[in-house]
PDB file of N, CA and C in Angstrom:
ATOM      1  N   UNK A   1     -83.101  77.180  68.802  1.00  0.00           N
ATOM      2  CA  UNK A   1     -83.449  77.555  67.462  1.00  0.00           C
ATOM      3  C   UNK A   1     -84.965  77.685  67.311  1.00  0.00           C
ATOM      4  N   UNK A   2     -85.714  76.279  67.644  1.00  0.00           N
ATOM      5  CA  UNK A   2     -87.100  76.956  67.816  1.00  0.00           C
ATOM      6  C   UNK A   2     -87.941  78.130  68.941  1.00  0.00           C
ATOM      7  N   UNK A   3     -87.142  78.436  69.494  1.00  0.00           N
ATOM      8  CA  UNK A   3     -87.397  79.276  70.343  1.00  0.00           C
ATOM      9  C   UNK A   3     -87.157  80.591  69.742  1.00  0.00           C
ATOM     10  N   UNK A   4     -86.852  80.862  68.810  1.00  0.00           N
ATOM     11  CA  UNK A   4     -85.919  82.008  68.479  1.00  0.00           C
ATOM     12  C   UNK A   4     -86.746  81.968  66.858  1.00  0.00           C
ATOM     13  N   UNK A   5     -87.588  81.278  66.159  1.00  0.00           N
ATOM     14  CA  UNK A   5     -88.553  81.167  65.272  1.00  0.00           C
ATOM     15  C   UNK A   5     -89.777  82.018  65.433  1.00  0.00           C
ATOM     16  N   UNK A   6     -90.670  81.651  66.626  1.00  0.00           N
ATOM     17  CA  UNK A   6     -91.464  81.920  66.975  1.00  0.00           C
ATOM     18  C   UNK A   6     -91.505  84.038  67.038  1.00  0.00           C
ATOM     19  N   UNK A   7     -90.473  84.668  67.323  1.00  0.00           N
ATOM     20  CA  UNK A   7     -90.437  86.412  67.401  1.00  0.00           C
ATOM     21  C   UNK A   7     -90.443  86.738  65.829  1.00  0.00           C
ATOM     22  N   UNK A   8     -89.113  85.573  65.150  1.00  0.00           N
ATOM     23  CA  UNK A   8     -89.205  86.268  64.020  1.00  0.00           C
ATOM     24  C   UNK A   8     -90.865  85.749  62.612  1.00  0.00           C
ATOM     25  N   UNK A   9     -91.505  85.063  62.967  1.00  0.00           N
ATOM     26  CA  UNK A   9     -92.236  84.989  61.830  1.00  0.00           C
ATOM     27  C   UNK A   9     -93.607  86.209  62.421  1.00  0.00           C
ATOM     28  N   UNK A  10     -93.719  86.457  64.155  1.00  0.00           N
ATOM     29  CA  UNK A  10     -94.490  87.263  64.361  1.00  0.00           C
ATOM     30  C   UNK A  10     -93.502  88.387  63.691  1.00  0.00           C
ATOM     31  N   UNK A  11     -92.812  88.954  64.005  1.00  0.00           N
ATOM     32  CA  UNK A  11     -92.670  89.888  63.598  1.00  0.00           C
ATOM     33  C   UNK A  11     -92.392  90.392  62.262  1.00  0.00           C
ATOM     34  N   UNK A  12     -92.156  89.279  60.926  1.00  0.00           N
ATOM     35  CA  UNK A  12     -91.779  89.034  59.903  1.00  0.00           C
ATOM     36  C   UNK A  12     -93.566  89.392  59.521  1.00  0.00           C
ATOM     37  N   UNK A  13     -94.764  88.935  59.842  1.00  0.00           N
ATOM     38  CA  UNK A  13     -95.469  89.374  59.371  1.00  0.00           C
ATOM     39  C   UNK A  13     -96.302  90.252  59.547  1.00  0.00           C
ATOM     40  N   UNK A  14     -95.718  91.231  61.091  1.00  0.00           N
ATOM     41  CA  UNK A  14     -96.423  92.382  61.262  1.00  0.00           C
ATOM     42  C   UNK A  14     -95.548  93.043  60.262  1.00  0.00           C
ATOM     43  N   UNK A  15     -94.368  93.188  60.001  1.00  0.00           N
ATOM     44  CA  UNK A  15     -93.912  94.318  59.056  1.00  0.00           C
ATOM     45  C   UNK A  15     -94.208  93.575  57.895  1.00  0.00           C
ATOM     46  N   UNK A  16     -94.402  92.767  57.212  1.00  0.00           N
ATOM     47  CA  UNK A  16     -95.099  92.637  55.512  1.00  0.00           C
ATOM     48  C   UNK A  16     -96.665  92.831  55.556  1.00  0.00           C
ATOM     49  N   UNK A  17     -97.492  92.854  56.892  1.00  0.00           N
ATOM     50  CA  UNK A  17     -99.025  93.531  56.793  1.00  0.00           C
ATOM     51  C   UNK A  17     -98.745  94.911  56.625  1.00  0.00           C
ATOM     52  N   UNK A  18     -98.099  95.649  57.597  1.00  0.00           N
ATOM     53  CA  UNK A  18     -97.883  96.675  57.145  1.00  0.00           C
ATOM     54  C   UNK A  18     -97.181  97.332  56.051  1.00  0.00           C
ATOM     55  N   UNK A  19     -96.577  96.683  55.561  1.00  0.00           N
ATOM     56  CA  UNK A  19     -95.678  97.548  54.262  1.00  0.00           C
ATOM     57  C   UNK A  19     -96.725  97.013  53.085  1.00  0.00           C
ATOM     58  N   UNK A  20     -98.089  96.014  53.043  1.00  0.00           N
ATOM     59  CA  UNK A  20     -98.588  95.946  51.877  1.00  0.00           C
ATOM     60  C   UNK A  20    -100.058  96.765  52.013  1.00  0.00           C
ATOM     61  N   UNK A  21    -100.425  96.766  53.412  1.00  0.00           N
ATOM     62  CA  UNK A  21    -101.236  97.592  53.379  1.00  0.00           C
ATOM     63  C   UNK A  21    -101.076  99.318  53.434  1.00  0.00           C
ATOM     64  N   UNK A  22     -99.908  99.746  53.573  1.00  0.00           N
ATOM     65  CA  UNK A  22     -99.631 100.615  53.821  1.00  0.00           C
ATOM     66  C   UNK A  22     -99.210 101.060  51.827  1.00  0.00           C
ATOM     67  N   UNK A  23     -98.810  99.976  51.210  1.00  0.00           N
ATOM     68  CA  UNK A  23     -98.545 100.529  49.904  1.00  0.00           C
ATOM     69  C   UNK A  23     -99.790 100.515  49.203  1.00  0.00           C
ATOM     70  N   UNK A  24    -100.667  99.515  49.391  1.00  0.00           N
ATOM     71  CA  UNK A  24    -101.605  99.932  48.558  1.00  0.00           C
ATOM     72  C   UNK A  24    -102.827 100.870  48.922  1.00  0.00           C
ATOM     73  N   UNK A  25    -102.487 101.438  49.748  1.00  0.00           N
ATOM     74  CA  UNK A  25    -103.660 102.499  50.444  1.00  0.00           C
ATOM     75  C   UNK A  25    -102.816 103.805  49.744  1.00  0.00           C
ATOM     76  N   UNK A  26    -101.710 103.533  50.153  1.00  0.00           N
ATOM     77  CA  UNK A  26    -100.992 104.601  49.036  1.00  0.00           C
ATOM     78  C   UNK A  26    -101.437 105.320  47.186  1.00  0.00           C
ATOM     79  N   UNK A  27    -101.358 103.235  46.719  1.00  0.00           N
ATOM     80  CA  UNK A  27    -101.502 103.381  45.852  1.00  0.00           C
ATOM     81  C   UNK A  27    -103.377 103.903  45.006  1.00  0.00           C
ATOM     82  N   UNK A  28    -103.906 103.444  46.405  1.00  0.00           N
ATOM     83  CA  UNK A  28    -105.188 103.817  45.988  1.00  0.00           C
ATOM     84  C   UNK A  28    -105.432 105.582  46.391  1.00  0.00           C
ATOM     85  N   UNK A  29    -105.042 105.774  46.988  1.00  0.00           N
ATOM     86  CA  UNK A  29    -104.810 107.499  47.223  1.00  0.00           C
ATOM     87  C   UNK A  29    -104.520 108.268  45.955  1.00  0.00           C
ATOM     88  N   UNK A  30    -103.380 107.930  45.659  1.00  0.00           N
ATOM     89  CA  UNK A  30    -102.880 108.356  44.342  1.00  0.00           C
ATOM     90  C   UNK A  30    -103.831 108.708  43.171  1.00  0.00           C
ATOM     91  N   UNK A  31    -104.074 107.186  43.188  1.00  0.00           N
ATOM     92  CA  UNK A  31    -104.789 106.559  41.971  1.00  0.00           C
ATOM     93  C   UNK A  31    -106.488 107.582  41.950  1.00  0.00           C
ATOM     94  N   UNK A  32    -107.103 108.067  43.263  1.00  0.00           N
ATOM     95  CA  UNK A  32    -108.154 108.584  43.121  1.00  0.00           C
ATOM     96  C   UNK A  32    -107.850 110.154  43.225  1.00  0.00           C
ATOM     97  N   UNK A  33    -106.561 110.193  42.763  1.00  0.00           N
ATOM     98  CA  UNK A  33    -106.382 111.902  43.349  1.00  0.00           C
ATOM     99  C   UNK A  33    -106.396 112.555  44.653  1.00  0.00           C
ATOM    100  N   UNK A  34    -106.281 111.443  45.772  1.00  0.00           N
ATOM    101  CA  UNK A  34    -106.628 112.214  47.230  1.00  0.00           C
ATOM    102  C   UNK A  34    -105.371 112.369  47.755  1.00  0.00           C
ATOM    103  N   UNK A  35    -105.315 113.310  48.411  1.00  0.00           N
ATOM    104  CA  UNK A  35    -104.118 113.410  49.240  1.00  0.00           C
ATOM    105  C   UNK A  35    -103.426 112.035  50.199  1.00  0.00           C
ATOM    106  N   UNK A  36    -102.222 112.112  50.242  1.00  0.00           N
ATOM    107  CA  UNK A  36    -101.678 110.782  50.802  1.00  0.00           C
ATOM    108  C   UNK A  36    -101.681 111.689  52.060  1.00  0.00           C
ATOM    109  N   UNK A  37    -100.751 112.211  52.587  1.00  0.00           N
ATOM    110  CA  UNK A  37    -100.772 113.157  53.875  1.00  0.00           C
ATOM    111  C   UNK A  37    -101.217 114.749  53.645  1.00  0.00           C
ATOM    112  N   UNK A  38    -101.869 115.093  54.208  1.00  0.00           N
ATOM    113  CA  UNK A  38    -102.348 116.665  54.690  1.00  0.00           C
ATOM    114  C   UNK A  38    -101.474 117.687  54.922  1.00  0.00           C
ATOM    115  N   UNK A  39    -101.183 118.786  53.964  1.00  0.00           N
ATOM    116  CA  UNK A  39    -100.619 119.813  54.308  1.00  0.00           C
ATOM    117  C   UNK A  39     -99.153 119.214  53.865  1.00  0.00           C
ATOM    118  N   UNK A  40     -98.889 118.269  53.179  1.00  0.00           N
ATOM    119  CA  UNK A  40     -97.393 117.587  52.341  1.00  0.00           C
ATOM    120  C   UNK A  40     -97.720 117.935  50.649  1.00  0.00           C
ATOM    121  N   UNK A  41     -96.835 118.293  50.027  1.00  0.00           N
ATOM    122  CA  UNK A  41     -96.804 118.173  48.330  1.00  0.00           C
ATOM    123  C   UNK A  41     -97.177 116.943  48.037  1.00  0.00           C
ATOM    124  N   UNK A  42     -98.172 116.485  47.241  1.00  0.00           N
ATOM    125  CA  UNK A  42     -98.703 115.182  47.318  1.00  0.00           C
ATOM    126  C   UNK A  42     -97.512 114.727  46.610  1.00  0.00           C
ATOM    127  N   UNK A  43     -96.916 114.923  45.594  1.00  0.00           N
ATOM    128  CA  UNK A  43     -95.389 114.065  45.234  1.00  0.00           C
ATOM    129  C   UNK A  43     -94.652 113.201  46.390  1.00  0.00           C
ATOM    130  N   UNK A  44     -94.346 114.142  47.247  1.00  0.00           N
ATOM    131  CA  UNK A  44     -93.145 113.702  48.560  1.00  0.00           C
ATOM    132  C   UNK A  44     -94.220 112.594  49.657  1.00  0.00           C
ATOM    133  N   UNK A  45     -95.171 113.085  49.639  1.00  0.00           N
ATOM    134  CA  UNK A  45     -96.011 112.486  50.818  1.00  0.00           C
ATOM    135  C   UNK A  45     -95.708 111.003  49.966  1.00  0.00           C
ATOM    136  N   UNK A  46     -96.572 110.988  48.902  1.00  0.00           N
ATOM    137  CA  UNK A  46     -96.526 109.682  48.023  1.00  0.00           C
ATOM    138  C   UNK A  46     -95.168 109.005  47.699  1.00  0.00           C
ATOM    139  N   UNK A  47     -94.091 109.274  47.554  1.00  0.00           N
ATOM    140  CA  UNK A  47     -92.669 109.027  47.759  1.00  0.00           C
ATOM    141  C   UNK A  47     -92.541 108.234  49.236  1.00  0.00           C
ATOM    142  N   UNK A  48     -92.751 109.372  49.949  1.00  0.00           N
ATOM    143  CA  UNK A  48     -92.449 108.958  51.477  1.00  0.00           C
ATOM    144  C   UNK A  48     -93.037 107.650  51.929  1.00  0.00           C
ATOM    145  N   UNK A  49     -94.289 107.460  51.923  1.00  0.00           N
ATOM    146  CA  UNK A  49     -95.200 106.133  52.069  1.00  0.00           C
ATOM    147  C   UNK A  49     -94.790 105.522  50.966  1.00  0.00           C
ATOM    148  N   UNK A  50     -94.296 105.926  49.605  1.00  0.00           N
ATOM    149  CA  UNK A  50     -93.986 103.918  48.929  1.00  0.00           C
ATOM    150  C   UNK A  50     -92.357 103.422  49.706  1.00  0.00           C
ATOM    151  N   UNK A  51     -91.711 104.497  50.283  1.00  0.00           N
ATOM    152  CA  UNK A  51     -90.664 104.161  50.735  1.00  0.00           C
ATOM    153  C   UNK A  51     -90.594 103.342  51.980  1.00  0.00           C
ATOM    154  N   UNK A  52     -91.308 104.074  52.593  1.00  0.00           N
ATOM    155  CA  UNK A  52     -91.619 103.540  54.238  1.00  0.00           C
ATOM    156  C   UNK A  52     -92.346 102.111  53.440  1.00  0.00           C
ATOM    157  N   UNK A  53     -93.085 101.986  52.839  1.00  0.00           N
ATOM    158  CA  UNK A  53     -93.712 100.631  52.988  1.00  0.00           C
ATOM    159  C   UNK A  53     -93.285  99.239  52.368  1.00  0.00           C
ATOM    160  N   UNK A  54     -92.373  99.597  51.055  1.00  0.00           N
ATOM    161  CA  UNK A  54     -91.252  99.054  50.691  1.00  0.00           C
ATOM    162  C   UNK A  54     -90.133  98.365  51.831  1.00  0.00           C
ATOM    163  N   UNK A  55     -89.780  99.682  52.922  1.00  0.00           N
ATOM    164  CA  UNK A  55     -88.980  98.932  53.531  1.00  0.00           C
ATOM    165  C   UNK A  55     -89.457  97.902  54.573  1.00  0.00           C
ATOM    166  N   UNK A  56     -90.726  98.749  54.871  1.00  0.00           N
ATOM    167  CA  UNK A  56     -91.263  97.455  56.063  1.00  0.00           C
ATOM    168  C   UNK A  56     -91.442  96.330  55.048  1.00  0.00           C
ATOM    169  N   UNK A  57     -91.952  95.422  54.006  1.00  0.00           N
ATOM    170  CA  UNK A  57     -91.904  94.906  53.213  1.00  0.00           C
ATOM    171  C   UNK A  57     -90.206  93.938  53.511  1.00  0.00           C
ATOM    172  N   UNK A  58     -89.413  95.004  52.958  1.00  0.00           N
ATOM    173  CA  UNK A  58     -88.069  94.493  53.112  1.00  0.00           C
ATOM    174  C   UNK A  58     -87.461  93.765  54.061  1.00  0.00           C
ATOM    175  N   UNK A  59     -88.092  94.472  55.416  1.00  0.00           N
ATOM    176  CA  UNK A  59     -87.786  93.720  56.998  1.00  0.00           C
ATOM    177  C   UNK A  59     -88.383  93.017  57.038  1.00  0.00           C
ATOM    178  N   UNK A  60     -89.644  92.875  56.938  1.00  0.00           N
ATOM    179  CA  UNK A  60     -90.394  91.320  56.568  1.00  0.00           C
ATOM    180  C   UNK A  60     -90.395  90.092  55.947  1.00  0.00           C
ATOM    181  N   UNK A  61     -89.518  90.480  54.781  1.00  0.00           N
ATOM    182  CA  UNK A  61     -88.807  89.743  54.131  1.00  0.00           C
ATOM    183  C   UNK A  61     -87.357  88.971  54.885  1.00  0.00           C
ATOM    184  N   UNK A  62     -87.139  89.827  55.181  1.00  0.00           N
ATOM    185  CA  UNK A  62     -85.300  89.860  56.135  1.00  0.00           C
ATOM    186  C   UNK A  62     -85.551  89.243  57.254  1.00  0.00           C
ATOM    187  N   UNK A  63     -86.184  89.004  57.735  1.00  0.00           N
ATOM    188  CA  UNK A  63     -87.206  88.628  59.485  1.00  0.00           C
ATOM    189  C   UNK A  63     -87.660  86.770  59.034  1.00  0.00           C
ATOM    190  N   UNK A  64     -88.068  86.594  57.760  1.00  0.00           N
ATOM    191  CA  UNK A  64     -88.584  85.335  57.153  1.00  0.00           C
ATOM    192  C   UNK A  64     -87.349  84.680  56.858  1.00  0.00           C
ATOM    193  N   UNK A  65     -86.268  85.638  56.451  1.00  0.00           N
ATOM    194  CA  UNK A  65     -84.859  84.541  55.638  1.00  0.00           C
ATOM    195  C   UNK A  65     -84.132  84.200  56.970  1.00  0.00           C
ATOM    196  N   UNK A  66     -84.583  84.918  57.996  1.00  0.00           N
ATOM    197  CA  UNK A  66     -83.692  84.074  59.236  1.00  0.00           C
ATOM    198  C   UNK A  66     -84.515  83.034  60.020  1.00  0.00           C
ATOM    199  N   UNK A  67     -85.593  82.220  59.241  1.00  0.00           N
ATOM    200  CA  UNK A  67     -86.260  81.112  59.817  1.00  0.00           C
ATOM    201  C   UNK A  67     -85.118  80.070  59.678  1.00  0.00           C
TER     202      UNK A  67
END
């Protein structure tokens, strides 16, 4: 059991660094009018990244409840 701790809190908090930094870079994109991705409808691009970062968020979450 402690052996089996140790993958999930690394990996529990590489996906919640990434899903919070990844949302609020989003959200600061938005927020200054800049494009989230290049050559995307800024709607979908901005969709796409709160989704993606939400879910990493989610697995990070999901990765912590199996401590």
């Amino acid at each position: 059991m402690y052996m089996e701790s140790g993958p999930a809190i690394f990996a529990g908090a590489v996906f919640a660094l990434f899903g919070a930094v990844l949302l609020g870079w989003t959200a600061v994109r938005v927020r200054q009018r800049e494009p989230v991705a290049l050559g995307v409808h800024p709607i979908m691009a901005a969709t796409a990244a709160s989704v993606i970062a939400l879910g990493a968020l989610a697995l990070g979450a999901w990765c912590f409840s199996r401590l």
